[in-house]
Protein backbone atom coordinates (compact mmCIF):
# COMPACT_ATOMS: atom_id res chain seq x y z
CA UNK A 1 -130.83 17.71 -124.27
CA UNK A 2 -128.19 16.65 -126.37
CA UNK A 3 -126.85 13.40 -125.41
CA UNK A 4 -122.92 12.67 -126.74
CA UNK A 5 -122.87 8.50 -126.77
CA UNK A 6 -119.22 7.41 -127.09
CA UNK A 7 -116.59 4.36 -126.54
CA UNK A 8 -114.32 2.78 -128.29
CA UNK A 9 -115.64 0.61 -131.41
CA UNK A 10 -117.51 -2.47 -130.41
CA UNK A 11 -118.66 -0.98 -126.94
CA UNK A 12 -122.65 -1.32 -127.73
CA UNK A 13 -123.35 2.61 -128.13
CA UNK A 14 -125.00 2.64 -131.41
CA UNK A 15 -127.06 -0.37 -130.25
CA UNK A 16 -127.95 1.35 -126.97
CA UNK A 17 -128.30 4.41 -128.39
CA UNK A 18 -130.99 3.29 -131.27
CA UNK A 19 -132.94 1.36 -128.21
CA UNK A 20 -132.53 4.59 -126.04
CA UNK A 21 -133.94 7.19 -128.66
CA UNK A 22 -136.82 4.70 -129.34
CA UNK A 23 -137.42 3.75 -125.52
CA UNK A 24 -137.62 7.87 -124.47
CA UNK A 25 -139.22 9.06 -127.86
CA UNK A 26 -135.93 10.91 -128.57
CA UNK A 27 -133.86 11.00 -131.92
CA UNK A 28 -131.11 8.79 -132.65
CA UNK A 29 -128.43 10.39 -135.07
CA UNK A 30 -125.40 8.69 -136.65
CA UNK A 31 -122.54 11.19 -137.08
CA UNK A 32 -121.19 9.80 -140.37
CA UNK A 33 -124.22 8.54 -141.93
CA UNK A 34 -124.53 8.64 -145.51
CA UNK A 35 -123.26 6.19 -148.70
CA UNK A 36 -120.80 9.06 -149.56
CA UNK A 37 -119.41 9.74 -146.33
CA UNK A 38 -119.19 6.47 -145.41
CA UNK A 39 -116.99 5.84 -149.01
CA UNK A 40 -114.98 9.16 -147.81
CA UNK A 41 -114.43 7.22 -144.23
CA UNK A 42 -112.54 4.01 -145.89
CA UNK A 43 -110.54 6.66 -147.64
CA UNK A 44 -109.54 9.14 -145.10
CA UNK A 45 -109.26 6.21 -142.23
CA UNK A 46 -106.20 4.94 -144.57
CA UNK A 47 -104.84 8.31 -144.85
CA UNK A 48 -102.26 10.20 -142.50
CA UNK A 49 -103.35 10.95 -139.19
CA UNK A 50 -103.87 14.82 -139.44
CA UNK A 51 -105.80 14.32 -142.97
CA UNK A 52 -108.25 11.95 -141.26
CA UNK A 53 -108.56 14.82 -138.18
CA UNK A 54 -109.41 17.03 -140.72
CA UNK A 55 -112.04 14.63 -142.62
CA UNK A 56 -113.48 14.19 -139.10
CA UNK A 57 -113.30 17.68 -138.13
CA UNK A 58 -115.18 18.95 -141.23
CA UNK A 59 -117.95 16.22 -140.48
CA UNK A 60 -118.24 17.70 -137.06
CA UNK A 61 -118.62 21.43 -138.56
CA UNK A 62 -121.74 19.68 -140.57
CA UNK A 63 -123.44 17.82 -138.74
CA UNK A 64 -123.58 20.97 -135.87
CA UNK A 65 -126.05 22.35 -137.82
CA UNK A 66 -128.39 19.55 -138.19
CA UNK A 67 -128.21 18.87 -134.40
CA UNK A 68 -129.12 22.48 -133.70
CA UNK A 69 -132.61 21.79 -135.81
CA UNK A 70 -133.09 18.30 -134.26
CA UNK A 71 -131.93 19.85 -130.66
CA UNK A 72 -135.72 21.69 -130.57
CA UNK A 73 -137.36 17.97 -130.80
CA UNK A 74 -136.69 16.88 -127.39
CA UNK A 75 -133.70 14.32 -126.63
CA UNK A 76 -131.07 13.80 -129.44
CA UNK A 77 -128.33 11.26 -128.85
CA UNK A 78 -125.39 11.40 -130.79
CA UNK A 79 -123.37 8.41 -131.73
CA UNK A 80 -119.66 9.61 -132.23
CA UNK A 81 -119.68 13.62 -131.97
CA UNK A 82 -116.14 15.93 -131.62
CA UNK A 83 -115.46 13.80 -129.14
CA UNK A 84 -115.01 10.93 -130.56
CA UNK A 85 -112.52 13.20 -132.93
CA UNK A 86 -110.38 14.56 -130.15
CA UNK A 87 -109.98 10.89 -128.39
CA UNK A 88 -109.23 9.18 -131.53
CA UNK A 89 -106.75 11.24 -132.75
CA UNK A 90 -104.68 12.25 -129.76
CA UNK A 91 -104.25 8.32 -129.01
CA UNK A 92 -103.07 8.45 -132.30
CA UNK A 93 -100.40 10.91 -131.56
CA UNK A 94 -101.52 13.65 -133.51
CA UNK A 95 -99.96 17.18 -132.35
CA UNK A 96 -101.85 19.33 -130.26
CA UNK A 97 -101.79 22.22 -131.82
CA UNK A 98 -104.22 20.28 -134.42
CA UNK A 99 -106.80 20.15 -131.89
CA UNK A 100 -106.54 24.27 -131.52
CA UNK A 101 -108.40 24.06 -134.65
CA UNK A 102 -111.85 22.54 -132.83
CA UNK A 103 -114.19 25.58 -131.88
CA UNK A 104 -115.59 25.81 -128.35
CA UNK A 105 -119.08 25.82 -130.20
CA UNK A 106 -118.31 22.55 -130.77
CA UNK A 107 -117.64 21.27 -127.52
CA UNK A 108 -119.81 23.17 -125.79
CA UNK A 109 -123.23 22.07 -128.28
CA UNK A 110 -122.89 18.08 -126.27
CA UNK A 111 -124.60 18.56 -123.02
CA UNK A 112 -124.17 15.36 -121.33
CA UNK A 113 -121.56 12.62 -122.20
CA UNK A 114 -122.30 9.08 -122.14
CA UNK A 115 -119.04 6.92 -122.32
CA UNK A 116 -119.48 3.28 -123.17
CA UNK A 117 -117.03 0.65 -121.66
CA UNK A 118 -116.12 -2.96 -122.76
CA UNK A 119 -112.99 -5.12 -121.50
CA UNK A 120 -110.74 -5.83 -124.01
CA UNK A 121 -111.60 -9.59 -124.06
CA UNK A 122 -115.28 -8.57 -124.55
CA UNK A 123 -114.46 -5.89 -127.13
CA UNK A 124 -112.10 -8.39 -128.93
CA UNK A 125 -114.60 -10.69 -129.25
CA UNK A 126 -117.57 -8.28 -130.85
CA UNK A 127 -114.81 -7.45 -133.36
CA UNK A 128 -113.98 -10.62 -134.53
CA UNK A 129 -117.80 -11.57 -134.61
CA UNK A 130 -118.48 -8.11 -136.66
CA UNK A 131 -115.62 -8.73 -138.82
CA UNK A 132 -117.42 -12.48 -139.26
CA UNK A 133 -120.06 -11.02 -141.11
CA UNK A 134 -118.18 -8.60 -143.25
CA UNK A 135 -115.32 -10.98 -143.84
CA UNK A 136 -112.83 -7.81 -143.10
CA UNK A 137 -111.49 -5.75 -141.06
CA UNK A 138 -110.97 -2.02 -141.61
CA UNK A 139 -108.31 -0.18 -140.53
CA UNK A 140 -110.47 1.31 -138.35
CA UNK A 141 -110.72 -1.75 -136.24
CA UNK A 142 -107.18 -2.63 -136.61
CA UNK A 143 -106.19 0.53 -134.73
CA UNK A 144 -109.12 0.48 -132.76
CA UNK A 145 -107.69 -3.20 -131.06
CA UNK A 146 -104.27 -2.31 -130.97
CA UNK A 147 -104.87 1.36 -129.07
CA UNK A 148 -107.67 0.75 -127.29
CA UNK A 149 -105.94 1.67 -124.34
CA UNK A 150 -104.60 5.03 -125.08
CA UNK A 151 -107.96 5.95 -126.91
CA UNK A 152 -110.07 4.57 -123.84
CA UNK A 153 -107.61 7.06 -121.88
CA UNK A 154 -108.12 10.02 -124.09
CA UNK A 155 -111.88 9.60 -123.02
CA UNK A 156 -111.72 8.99 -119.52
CA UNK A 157 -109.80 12.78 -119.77
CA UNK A 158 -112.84 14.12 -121.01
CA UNK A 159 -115.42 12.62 -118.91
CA UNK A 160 -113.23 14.75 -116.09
CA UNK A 161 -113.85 17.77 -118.26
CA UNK A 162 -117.24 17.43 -119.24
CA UNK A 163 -120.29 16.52 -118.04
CA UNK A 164 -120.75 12.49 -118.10
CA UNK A 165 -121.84 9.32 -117.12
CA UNK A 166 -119.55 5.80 -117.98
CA UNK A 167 -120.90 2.89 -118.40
CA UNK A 168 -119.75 -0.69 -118.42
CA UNK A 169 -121.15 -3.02 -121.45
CA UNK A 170 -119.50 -6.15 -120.06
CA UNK A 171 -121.97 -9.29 -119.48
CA UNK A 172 -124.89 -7.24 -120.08
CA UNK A 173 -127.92 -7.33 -122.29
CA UNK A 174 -128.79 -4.02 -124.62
CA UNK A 175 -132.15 -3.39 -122.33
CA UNK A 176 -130.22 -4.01 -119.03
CA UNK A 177 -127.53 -0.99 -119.83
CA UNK A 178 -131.31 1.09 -121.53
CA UNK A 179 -132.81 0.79 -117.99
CA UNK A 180 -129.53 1.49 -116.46
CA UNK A 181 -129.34 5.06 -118.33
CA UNK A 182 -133.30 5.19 -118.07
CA UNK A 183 -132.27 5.19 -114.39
CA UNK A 184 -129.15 7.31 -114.10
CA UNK A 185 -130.31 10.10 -117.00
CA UNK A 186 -133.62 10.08 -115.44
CA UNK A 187 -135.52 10.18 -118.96
């Protein structure tokens, strides 16, 4: 199965979703991994909103095929998929007729969505810790904090559309929300 893991930044889903793929012998797979990609990301994240939906949406049309090869390996979880794309960027205000350009294919390759939640005092405070150790913040982040409640909207509407589970992070250890999806997933 594939497994879409997604929340807003600072939610604990690419912890979880290391610990997950490791605890149930699955495979754990990073959506923009990669030393270019990520230098493309700190462009495109400081570029207009429908260039960055674009940039996203071409990473997306990658990475399907790579999850169709890992697919036949048993459990993949994906951390940020399409998604992650379509949440982001209508919070943003982008213009729907943008999102016309996302295939079904797309949508349809996730077969169970996993939606990470935080409060916004919890998330706030990961943040400032994480930008602690880079001694930044990325732009990323910035809008992440200051829309977190349109984007966390935007994803609620999908987990009505789509097949899902949400779970809240808050006052809870990385193993405690594992077992919890252990449980819930049965895997």
């Amino acid at each position: 199965m594939i497994f879409a893991l997604e929340g807003l930044d600072s939610s604990g889903k690419t912890t979880c979703g290391k610990l997950l793929a490791e605890q149930t012998n699955g495979t754990y797979f990073y959506a923009a991994n990669g030393r270019l990609i990520s230098k493309l990301r700190k462009y495109f994240d400081n570029r207009s909103t429908w260039l960055r939906f674009l940039f996203y949406l071409i990473i997306n049309f990658g990475n399907y095929f790579v999850i169709t090869k890992k697919r036949r390996n048993g459990n993949l979880f994906l951390d940020r998929t399409v998604f992650s794309t379509v949440a982001y960027h209508k919070a943003y205000g982008l213009s729907e007729i943008w999102f016309r350009l996302i295939p079904l294919f797309l949508l349809n390759q996730i077969d169970f969505m996993v939606y990470f939640t935080v409060s916004e005092k919890e998330r706030s405070k990961r943040i400032v810790k994480k930008i602690k150790t880079k001694d930044t913040m990325s732009k990323s982040d910035e809008k992440s904090l200051v829309l977190g409640k349109e984007i966390d909207a935007e994803y609620r509407k999908l987990t009505n559309k789509y097949t899902s589970l949400i779970i809240e992070t808050d006052n809870k250890t990385p193993q405690q929300i594992i077992d919890e999806l252990k449980l819930k997933l049965s895997l």
